[in-house]
PDB file of N, CA and C in Angstrom:
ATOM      1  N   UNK A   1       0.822  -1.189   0.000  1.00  0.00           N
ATOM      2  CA  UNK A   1       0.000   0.000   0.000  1.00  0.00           C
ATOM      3  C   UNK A   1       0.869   1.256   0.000  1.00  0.00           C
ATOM      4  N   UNK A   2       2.041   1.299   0.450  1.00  0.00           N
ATOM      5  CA  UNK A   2       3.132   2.210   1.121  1.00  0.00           C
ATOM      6  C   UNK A   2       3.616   2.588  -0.766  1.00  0.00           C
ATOM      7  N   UNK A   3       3.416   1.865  -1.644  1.00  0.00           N
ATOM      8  CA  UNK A   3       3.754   2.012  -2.817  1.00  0.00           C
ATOM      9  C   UNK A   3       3.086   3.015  -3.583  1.00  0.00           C
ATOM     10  N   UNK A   4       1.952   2.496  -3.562  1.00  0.00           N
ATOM     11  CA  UNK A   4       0.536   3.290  -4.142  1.00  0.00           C
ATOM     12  C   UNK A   4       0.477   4.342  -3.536  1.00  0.00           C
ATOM     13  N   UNK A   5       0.660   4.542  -2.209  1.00  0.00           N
ATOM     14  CA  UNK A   5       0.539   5.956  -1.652  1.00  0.00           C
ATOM     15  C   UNK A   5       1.850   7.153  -2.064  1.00  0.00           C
ATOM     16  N   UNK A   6       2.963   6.340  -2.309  1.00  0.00           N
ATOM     17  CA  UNK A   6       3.705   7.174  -3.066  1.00  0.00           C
ATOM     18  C   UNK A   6       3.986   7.567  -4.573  1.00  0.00           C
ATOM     19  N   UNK A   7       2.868   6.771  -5.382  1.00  0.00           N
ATOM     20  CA  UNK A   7       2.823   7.017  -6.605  1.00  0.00           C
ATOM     21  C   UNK A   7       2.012   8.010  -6.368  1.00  0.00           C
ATOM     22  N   UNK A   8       0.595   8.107  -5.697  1.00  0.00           N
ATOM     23  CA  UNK A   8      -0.271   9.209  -6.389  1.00  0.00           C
ATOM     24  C   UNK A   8       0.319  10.506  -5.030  1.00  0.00           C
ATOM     25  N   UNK A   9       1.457  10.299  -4.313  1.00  0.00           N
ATOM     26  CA  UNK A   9       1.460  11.359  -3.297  1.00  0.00           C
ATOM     27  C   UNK A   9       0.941  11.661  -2.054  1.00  0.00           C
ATOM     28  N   UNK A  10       0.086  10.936  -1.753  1.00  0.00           N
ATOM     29  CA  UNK A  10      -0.623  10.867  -0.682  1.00  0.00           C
ATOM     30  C   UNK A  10      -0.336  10.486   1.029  1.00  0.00           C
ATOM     31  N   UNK A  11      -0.643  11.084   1.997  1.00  0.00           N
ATOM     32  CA  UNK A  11      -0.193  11.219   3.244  1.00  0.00           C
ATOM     33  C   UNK A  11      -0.678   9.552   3.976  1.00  0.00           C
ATOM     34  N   UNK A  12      -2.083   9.295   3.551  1.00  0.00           N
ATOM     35  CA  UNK A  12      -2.619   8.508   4.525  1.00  0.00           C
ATOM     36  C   UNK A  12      -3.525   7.748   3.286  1.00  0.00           C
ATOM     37  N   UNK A  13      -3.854   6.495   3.439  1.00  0.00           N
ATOM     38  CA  UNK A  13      -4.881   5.308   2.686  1.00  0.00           C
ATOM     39  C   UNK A  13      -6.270   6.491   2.838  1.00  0.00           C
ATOM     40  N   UNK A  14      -6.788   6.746   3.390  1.00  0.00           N
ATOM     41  CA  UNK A  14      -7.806   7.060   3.648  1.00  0.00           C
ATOM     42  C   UNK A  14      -7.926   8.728   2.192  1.00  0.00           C
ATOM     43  N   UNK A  15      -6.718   9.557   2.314  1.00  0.00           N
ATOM     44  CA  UNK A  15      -6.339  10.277   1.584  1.00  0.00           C
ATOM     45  C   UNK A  15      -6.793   9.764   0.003  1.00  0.00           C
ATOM     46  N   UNK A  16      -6.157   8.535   0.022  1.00  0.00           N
ATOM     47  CA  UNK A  16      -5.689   7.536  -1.123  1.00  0.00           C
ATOM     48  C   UNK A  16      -7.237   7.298  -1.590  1.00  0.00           C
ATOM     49  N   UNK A  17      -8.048   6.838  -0.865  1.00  0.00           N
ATOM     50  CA  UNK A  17      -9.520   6.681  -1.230  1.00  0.00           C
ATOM     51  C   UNK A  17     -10.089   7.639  -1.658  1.00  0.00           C
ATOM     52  N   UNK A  18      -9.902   8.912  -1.177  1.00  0.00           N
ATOM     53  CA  UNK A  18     -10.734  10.097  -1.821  1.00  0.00           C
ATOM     54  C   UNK A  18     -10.190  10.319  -2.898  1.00  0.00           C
ATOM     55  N   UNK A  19      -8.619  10.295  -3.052  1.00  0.00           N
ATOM     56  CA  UNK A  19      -8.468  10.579  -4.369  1.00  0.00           C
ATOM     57  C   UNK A  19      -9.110  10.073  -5.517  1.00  0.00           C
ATOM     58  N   UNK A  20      -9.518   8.992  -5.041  1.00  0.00           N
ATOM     59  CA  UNK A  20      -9.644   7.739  -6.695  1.00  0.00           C
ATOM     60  C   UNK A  20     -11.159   7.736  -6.261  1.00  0.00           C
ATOM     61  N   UNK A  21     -11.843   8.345  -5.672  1.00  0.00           N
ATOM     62  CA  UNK A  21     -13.614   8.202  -5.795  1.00  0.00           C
ATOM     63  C   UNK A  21     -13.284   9.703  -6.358  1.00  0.00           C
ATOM     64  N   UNK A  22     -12.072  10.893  -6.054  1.00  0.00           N
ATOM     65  CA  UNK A  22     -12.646  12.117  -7.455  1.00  0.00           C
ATOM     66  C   UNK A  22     -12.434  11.590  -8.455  1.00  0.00           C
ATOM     67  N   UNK A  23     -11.149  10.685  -8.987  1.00  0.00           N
ATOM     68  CA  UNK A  23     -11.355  10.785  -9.771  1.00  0.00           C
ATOM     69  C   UNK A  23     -12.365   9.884 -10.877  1.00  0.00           C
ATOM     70  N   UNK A  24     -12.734   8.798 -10.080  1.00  0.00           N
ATOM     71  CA  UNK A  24     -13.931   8.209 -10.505  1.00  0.00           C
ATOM     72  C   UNK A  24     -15.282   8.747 -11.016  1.00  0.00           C
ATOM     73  N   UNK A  25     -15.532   9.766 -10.105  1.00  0.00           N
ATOM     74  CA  UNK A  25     -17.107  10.796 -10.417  1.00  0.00           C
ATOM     75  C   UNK A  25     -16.442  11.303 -11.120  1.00  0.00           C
ATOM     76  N   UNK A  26     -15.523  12.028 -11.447  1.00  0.00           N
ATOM     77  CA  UNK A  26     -14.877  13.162 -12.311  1.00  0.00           C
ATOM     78  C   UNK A  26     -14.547  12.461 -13.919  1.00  0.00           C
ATOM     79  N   UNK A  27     -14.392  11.179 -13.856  1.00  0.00           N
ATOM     80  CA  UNK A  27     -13.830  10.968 -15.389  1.00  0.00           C
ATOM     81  C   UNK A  27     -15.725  10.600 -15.976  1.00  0.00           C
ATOM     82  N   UNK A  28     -16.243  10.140 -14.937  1.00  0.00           N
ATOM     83  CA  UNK A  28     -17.449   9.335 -14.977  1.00  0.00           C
ATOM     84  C   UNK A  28     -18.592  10.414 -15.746  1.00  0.00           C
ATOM     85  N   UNK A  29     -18.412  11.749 -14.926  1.00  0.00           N
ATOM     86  CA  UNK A  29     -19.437  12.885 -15.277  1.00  0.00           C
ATOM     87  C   UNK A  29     -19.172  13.512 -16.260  1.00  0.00           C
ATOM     88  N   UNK A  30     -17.696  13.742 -16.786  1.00  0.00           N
ATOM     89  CA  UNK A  30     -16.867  14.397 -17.629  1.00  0.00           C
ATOM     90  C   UNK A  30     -17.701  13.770 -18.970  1.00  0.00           C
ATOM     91  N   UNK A  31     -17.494  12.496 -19.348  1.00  0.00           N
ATOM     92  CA  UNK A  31     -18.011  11.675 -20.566  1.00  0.00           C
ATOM     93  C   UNK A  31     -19.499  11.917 -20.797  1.00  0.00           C
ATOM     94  N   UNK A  32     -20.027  12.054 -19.263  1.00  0.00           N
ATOM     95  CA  UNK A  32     -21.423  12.298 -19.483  1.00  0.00           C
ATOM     96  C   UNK A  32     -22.285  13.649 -20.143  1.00  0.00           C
ATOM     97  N   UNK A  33     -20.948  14.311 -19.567  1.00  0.00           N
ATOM     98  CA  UNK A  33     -21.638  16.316 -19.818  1.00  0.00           C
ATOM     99  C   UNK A  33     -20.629  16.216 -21.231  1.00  0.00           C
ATOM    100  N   UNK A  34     -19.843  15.677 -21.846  1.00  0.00           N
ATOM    101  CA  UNK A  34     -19.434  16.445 -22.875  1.00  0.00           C
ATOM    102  C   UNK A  34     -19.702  15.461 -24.088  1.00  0.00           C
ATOM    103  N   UNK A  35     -21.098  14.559 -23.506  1.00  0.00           N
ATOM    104  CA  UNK A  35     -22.337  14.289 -24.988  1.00  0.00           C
ATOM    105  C   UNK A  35     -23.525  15.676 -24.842  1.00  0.00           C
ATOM    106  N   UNK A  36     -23.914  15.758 -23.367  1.00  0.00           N
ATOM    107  CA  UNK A  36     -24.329  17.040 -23.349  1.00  0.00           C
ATOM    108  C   UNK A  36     -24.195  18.196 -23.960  1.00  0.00           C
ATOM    109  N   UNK A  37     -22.755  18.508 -23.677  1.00  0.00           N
ATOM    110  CA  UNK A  37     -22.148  19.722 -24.712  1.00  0.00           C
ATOM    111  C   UNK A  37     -22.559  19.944 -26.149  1.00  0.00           C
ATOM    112  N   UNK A  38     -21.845  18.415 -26.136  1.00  0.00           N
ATOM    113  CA  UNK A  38     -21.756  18.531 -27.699  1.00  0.00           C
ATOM    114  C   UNK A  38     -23.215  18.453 -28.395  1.00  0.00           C
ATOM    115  N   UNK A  39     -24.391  17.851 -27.707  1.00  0.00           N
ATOM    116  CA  UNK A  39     -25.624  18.129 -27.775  1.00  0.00           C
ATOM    117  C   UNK A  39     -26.229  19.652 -28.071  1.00  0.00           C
ATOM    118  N   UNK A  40     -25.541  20.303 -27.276  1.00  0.00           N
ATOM    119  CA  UNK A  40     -26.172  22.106 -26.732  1.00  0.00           C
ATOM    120  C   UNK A  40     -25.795  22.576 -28.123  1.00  0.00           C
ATOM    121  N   UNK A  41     -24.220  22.696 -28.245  1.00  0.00           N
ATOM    122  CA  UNK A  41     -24.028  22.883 -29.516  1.00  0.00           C
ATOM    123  C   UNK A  41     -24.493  22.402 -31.003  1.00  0.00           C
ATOM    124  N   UNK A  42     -25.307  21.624 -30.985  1.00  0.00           N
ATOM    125  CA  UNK A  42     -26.245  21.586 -32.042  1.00  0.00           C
ATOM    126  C   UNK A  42     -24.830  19.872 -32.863  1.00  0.00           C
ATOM    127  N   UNK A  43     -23.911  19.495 -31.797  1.00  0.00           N
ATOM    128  CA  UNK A  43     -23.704  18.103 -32.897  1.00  0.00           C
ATOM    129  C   UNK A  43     -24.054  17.301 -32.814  1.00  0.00           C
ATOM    130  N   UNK A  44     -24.882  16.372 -33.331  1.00  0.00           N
ATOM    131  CA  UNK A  44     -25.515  14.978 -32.993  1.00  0.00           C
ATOM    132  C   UNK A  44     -24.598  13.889 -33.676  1.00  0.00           C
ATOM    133  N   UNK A  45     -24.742  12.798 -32.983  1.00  0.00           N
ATOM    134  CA  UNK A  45     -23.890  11.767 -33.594  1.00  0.00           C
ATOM    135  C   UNK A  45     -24.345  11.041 -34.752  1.00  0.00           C
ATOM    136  N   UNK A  46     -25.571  10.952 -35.272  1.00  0.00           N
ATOM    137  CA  UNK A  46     -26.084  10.531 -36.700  1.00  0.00           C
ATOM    138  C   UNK A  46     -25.690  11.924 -37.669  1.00  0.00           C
ATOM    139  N   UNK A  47     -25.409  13.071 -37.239  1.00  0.00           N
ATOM    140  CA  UNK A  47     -25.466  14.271 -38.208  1.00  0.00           C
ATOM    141  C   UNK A  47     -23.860  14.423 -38.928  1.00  0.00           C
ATOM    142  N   UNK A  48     -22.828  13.807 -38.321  1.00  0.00           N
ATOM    143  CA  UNK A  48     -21.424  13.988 -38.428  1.00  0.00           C
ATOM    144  C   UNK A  48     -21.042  12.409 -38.936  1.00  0.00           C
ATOM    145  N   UNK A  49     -19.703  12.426 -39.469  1.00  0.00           N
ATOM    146  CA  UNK A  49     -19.350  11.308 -39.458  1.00  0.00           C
ATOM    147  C   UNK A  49     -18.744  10.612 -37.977  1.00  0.00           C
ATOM    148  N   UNK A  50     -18.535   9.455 -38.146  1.00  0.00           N
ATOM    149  CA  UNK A  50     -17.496   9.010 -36.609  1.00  0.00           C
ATOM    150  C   UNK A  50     -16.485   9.875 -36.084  1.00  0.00           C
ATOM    151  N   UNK A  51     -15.764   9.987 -37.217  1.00  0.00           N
ATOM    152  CA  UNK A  51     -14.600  10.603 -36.836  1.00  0.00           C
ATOM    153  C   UNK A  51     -14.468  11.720 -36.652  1.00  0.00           C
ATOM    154  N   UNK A  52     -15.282  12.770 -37.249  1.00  0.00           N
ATOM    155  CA  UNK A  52     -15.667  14.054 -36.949  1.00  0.00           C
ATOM    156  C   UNK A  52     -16.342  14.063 -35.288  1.00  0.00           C
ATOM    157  N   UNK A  53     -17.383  13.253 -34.756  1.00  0.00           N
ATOM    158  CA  UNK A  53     -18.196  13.160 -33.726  1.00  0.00           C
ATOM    159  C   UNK A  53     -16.897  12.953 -32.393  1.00  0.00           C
ATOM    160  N   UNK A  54     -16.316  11.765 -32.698  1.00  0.00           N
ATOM    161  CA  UNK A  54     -15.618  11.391 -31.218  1.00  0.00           C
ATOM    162  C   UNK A  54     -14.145  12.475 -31.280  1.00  0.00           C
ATOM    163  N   UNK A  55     -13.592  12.631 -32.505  1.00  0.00           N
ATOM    164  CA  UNK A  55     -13.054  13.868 -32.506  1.00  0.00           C
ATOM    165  C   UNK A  55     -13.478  14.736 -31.607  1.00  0.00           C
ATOM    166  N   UNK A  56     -14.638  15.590 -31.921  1.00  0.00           N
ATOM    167  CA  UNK A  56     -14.726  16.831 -31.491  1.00  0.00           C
ATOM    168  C   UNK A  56     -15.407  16.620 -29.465  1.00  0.00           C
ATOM    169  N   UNK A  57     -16.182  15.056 -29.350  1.00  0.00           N
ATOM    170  CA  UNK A  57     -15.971  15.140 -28.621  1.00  0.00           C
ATOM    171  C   UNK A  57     -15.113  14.602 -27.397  1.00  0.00           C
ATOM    172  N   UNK A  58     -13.992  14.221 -27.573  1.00  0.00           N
ATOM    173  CA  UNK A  58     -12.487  14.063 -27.226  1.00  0.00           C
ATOM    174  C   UNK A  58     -11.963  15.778 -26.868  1.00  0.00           C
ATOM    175  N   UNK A  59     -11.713  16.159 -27.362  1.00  0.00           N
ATOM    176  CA  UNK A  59     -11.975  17.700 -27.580  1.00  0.00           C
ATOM    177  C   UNK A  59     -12.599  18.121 -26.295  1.00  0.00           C
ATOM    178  N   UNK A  60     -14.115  18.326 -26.646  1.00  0.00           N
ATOM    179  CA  UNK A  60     -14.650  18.452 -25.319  1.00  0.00           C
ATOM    180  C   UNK A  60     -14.517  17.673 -23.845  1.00  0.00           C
ATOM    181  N   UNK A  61     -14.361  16.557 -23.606  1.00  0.00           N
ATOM    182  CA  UNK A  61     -14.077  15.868 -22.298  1.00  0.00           C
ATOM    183  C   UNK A  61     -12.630  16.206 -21.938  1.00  0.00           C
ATOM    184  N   UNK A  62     -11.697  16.742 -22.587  1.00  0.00           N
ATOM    185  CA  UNK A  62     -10.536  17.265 -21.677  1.00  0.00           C
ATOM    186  C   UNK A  62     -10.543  18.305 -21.053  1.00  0.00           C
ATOM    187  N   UNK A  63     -11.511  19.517 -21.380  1.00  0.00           N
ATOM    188  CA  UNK A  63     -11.250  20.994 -20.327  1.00  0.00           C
ATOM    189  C   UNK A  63     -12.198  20.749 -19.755  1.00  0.00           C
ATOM    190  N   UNK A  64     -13.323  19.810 -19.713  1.00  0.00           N
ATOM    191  CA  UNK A  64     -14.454  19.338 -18.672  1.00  0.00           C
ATOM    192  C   UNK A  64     -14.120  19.266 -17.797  1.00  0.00           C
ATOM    193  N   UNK A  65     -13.185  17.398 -18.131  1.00  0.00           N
ATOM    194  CA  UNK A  65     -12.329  16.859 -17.082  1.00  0.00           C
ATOM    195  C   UNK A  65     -11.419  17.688 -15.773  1.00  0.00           C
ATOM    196  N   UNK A  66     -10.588  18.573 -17.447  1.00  0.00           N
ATOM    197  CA  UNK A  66     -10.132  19.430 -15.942  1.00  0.00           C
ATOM    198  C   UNK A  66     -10.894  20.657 -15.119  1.00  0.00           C
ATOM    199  N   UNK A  67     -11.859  20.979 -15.601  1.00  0.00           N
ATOM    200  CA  UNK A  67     -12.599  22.294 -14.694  1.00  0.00           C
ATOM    201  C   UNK A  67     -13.415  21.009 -13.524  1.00  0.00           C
ATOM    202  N   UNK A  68     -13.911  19.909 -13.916  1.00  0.00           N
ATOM    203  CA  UNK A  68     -14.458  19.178 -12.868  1.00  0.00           C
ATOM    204  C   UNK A  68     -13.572  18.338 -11.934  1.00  0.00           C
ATOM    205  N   UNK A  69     -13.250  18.230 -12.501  1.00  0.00           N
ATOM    206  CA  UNK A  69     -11.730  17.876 -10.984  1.00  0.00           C
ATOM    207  C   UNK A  69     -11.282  18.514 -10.479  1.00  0.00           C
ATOM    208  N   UNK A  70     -11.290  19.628 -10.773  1.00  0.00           N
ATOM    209  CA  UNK A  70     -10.853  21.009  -9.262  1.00  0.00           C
ATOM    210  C   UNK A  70     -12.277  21.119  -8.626  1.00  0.00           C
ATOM    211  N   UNK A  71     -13.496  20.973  -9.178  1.00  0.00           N
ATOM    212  CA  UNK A  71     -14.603  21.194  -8.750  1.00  0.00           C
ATOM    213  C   UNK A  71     -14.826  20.317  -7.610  1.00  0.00           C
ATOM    214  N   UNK A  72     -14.945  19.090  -8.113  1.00  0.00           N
ATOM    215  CA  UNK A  72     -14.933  17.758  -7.570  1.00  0.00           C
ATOM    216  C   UNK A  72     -14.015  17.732  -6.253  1.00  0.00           C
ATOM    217  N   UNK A  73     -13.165  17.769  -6.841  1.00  0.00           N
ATOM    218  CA  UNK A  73     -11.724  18.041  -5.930  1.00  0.00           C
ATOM    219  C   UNK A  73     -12.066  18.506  -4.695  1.00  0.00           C
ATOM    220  N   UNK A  74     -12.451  19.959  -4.750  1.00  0.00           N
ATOM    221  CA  UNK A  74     -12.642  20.972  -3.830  1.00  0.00           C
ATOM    222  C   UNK A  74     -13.908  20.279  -2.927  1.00  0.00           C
ATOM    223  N   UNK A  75     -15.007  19.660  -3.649  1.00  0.00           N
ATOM    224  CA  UNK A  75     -16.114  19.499  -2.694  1.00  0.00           C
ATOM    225  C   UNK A  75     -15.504  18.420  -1.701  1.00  0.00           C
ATOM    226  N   UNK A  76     -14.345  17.649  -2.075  1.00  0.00           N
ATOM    227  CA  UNK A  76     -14.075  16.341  -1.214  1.00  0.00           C
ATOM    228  C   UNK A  76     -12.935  16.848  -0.562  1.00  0.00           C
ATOM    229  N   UNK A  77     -12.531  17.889  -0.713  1.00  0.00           N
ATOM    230  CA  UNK A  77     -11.845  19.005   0.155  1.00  0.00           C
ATOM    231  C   UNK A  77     -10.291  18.872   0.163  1.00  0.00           C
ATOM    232  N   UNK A  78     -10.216  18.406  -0.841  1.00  0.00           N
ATOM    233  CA  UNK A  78      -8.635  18.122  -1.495  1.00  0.00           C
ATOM    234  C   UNK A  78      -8.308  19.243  -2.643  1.00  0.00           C
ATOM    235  N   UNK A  79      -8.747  19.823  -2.710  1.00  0.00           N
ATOM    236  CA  UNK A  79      -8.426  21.385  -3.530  1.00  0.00           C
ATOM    237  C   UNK A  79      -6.911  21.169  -3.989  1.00  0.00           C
ATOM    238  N   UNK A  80      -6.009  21.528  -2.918  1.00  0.00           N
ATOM    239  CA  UNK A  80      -4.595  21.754  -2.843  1.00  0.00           C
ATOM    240  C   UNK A  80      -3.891  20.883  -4.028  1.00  0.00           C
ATOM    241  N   UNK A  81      -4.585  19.417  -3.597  1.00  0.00           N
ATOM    242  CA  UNK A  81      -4.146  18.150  -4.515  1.00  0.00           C
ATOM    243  C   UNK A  81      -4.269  18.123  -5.762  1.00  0.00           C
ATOM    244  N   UNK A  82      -5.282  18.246  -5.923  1.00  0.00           N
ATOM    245  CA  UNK A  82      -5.922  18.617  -7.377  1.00  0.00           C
ATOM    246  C   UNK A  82      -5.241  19.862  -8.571  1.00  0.00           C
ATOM    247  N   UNK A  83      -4.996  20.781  -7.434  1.00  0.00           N
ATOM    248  CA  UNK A  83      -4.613  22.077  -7.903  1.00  0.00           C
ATOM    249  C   UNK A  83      -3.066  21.747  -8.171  1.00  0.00           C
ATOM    250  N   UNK A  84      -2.357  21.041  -7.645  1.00  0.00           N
ATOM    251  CA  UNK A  84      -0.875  21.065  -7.821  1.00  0.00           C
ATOM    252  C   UNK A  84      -0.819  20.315  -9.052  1.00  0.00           C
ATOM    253  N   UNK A  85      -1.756  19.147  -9.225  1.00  0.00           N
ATOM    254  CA  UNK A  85      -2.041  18.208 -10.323  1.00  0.00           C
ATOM    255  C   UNK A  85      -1.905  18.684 -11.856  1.00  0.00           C
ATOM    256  N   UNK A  86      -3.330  20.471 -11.619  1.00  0.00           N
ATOM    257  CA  UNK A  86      -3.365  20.483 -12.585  1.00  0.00           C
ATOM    258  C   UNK A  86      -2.174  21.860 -13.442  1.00  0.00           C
ATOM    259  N   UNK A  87      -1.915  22.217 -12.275  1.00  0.00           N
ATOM    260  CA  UNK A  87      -0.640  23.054 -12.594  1.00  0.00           C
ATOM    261  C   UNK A  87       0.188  22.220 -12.955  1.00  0.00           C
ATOM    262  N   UNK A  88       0.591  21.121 -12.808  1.00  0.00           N
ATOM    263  CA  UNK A  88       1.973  20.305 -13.240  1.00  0.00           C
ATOM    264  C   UNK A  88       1.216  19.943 -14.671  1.00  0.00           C
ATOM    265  N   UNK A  89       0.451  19.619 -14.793  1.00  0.00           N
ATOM    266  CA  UNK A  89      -0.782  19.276 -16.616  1.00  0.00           C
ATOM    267  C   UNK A  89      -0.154  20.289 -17.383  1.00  0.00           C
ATOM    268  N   UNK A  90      -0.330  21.389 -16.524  1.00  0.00           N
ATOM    269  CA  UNK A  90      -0.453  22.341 -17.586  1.00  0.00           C
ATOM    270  C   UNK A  90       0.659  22.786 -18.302  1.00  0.00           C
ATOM    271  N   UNK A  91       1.852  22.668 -16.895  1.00  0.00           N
ATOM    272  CA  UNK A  91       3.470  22.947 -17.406  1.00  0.00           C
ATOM    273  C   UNK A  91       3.794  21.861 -18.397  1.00  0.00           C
ATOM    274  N   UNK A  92       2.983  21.101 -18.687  1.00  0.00           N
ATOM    275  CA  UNK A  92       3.148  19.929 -19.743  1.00  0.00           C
ATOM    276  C   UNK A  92       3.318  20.602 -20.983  1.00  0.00           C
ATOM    277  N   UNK A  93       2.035  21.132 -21.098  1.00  0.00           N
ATOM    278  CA  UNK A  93       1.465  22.213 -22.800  1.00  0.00           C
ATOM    279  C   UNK A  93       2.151  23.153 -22.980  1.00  0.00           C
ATOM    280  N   UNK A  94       2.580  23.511 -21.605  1.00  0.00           N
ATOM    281  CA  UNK A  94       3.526  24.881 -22.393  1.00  0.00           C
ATOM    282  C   UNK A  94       4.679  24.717 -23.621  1.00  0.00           C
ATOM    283  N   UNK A  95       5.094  25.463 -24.145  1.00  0.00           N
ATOM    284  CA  UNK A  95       6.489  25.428 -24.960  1.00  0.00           C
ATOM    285  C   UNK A  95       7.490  25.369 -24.540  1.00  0.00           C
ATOM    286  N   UNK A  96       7.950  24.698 -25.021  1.00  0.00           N
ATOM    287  CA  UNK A  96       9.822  24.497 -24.433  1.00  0.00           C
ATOM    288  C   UNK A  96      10.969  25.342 -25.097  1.00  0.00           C
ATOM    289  N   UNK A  97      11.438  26.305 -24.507  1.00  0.00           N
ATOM    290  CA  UNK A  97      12.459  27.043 -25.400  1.00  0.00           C
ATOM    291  C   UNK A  97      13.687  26.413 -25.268  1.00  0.00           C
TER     292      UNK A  97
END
């Protein structure tokens, strides 16, 4: 267990559990709201081809994902965690000079 708790960072098992129920609701709701989205916006999946459809919504379930996992995050009161997470994501995208 002493393993797992140092892969995802975590102080205590109990820590370790909240993490992985956010991110469970969070990947879970993410897929759900961004057929939604892509609904609002007028794309239906008979109206596009495949690849146009899971394209665009691939697209949509990544800035979901991440605005609902700080959301998520925060209600299970791990904010901090989440937040360091997605700052290190982000130093990913940046450019490398």
């Amino acid at each position: 267990m002493e393993k797992i708790r140092r892969l995802f960072r975590v102080g205590s098992n109990y820590q370790l559990i909240i993490v992985n129920i956010v991110f469970a609701i969070t990947g879970t709701l993410a897929l759900y709201l961004a057929g939604d989205v892509l609904h609002f916006i007028g794309v239906m999946h008979g109206d596009v081809s495949n690849v146009v459809y899971w394209t665009l919504r691939i697209l949509v379930i990544i800035p979901v994902y991440q605005i609902l996992l700080i959301v998520i995050g925060t209600v299970f009161g791990e904010f901090s965690y989440f937040w360091e997470m997605e700052k290190k994501m982000f130093s990913r995208f940046r450019k490398k000079s």
